[in-house]
C-alpha atoms as a PDB file:
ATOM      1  CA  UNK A   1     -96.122 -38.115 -12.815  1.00  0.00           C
ATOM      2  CA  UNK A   2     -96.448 -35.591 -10.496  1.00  0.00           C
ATOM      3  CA  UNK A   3     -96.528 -31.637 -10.912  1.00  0.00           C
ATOM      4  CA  UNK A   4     -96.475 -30.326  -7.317  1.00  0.00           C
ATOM      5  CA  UNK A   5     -93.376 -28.322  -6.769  1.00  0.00           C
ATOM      6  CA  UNK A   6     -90.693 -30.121  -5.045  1.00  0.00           C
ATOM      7  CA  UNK A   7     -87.594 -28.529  -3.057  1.00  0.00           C
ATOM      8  CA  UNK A   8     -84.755 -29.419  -4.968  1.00  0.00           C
ATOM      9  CA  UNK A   9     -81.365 -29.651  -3.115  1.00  0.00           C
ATOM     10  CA  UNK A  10     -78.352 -27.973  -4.556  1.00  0.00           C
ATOM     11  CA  UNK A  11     -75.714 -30.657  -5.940  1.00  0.00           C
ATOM     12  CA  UNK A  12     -72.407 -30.231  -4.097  1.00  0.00           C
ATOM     13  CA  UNK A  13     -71.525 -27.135  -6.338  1.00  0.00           C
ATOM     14  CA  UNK A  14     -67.415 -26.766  -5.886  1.00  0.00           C
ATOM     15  CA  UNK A  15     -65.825 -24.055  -7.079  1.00  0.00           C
ATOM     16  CA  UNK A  16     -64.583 -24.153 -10.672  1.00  0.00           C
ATOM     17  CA  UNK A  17     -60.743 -25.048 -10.694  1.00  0.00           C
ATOM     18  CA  UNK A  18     -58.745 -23.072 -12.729  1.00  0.00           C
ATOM     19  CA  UNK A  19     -55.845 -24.286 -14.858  1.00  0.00           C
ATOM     20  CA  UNK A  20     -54.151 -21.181 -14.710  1.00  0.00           C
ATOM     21  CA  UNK A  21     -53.970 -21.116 -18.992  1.00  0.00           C
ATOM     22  CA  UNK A  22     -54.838 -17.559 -18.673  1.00  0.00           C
ATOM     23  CA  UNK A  23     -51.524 -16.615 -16.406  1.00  0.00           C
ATOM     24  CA  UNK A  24     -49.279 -18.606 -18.747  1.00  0.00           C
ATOM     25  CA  UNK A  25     -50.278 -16.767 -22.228  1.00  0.00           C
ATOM     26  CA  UNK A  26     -50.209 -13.388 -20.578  1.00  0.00           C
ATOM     27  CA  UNK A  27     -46.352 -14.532 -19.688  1.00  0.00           C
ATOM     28  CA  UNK A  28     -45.900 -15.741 -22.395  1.00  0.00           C
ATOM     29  CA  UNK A  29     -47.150 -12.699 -24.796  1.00  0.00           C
ATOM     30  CA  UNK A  30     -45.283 -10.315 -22.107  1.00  0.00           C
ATOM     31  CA  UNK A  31     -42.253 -12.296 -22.830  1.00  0.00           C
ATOM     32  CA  UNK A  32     -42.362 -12.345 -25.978  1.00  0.00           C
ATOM     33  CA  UNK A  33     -43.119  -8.539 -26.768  1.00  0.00           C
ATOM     34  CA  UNK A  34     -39.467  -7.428 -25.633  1.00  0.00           C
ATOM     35  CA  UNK A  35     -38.426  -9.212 -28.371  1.00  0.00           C
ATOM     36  CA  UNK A  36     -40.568  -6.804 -30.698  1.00  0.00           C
ATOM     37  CA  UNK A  37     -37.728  -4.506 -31.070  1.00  0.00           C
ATOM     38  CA  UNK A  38     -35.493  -7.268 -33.407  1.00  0.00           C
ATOM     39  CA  UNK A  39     -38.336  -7.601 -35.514  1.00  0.00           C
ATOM     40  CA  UNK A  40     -37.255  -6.153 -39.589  1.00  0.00           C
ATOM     41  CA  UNK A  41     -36.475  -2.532 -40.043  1.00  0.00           C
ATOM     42  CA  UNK A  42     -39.133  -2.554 -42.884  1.00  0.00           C
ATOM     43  CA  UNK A  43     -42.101  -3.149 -40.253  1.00  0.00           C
ATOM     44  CA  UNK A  44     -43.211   0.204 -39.083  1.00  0.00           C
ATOM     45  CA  UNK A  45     -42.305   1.770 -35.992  1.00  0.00           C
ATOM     46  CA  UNK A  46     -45.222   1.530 -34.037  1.00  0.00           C
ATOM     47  CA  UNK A  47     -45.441  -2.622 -34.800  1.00  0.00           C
ATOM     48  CA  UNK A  48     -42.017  -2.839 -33.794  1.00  0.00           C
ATOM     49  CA  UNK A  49     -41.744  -0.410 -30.582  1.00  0.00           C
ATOM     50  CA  UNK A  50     -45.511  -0.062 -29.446  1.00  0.00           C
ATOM     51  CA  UNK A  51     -45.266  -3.953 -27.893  1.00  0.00           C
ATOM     52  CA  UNK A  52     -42.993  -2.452 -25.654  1.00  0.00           C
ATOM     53  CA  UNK A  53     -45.237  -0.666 -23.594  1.00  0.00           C
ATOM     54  CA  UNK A  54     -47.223  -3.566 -22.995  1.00  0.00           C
ATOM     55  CA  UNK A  55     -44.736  -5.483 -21.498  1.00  0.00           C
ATOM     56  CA  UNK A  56     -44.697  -4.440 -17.851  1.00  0.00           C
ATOM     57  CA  UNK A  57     -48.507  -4.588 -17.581  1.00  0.00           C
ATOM     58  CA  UNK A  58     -48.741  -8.552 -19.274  1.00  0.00           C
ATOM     59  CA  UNK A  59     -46.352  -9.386 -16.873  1.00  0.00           C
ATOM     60  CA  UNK A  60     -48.064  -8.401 -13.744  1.00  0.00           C
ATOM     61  CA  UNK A  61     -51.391  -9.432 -14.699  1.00  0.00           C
ATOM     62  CA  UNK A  62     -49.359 -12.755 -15.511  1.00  0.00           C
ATOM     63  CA  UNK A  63     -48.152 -12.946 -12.037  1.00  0.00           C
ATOM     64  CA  UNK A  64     -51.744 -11.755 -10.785  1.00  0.00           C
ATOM     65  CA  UNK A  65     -53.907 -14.312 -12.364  1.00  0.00           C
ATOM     66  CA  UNK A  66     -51.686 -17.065 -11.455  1.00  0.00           C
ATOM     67  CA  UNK A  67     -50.564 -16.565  -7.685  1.00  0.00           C
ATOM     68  CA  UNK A  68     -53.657 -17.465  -6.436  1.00  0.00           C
ATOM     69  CA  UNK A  69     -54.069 -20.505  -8.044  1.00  0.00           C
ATOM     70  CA  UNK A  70     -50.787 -21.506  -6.454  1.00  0.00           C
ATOM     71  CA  UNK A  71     -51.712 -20.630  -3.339  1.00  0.00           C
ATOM     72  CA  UNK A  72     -54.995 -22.793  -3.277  1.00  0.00           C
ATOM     73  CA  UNK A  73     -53.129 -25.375  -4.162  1.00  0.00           C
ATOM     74  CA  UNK A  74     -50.485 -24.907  -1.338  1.00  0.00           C
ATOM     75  CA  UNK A  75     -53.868 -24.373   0.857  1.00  0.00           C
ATOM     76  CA  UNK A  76     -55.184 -27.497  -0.392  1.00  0.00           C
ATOM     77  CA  UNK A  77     -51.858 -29.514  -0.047  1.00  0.00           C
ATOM     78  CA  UNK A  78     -52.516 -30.961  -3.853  1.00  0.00           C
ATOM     79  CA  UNK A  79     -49.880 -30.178  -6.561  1.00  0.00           C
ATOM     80  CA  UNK A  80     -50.274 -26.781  -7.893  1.00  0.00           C
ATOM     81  CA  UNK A  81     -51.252 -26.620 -11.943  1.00  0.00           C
ATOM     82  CA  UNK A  82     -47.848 -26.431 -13.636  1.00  0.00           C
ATOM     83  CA  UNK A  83     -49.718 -23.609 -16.012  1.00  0.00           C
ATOM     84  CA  UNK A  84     -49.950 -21.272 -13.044  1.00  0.00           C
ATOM     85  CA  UNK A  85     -46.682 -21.814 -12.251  1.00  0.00           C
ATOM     86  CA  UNK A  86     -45.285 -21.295 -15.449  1.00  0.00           C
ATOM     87  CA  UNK A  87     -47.165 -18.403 -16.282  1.00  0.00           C
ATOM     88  CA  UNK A  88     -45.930 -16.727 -12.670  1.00  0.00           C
ATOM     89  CA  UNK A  89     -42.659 -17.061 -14.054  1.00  0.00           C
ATOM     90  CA  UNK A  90     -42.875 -16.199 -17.152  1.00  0.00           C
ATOM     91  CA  UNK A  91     -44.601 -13.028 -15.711  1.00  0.00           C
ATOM     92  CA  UNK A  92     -41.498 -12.290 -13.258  1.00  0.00           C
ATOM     93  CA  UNK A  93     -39.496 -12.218 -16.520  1.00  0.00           C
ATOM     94  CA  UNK A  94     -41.801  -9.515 -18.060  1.00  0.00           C
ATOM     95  CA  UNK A  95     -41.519  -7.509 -15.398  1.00  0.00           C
ATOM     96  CA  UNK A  96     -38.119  -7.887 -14.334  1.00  0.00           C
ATOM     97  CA  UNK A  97     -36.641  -7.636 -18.130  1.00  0.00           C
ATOM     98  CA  UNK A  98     -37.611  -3.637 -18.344  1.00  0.00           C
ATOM     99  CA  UNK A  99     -36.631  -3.278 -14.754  1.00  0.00           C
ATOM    100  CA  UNK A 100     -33.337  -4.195 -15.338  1.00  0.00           C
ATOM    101  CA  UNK A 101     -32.938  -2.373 -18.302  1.00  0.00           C
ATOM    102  CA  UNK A 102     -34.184   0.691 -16.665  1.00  0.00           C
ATOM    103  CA  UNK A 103     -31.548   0.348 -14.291  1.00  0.00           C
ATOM    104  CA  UNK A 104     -28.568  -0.437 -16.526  1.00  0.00           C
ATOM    105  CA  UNK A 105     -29.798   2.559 -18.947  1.00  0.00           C
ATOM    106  CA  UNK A 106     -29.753   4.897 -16.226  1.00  0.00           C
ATOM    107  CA  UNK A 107     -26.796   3.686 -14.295  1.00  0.00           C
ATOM    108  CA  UNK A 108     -24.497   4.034 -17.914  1.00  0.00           C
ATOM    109  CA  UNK A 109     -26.511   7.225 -19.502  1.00  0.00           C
END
């Protein structure tokens, strides 16, 4: 056994795939928090109403986090995790929700 220093060679290091399970429960949370509102009247304002503000900004870091894990995969020609893809649109949702109610709320009021 032999303690001279050899040069050890780097494995073939690829990059770590992602699954894109962080996209998909930031769409789904941002989803899910303009529902908040319908929760009881006996929770207090600020557990029912606060969520609110947090919808907008889930949904685009939804749609951030998993876009380019689709596009490697359209790079790469291999099927695209279904995660990423789900959490994309679930993030759309989030962010188009409050748009659209925006919009409605001004266009009426």
């Amino acid at each position: 056994m032999s303690f001279s220093k050899q040069a050890v060679e780097p494995a073939d290091q690829a990059e770590p795939q992602s699954t894109g399970t962080g996209s998909l429960l930031l769409g789904i949370v941002g989803v899910a928090t303009t529902g908040c509102p319908f929760l009881p009247e006996a929770l207090p304002p600020l557990m029912r109403f606060f969520p609110l503000y947090l919808t907008l900004p889930l949904g685009i870091c939804a749609v951030v986090w998993g876009l380019p894990d689709v596009w490697r995969s359209r790079r790469e020609g291999v099927p695209g995790p279904v995660r990423a893809r789900a959490g994309v649109l679930l993030g759309a949702v989030a962010i188009a929700v409050p748009l659209v109610f925006l919009f409605f709320y001004l266009r009426i009021g």
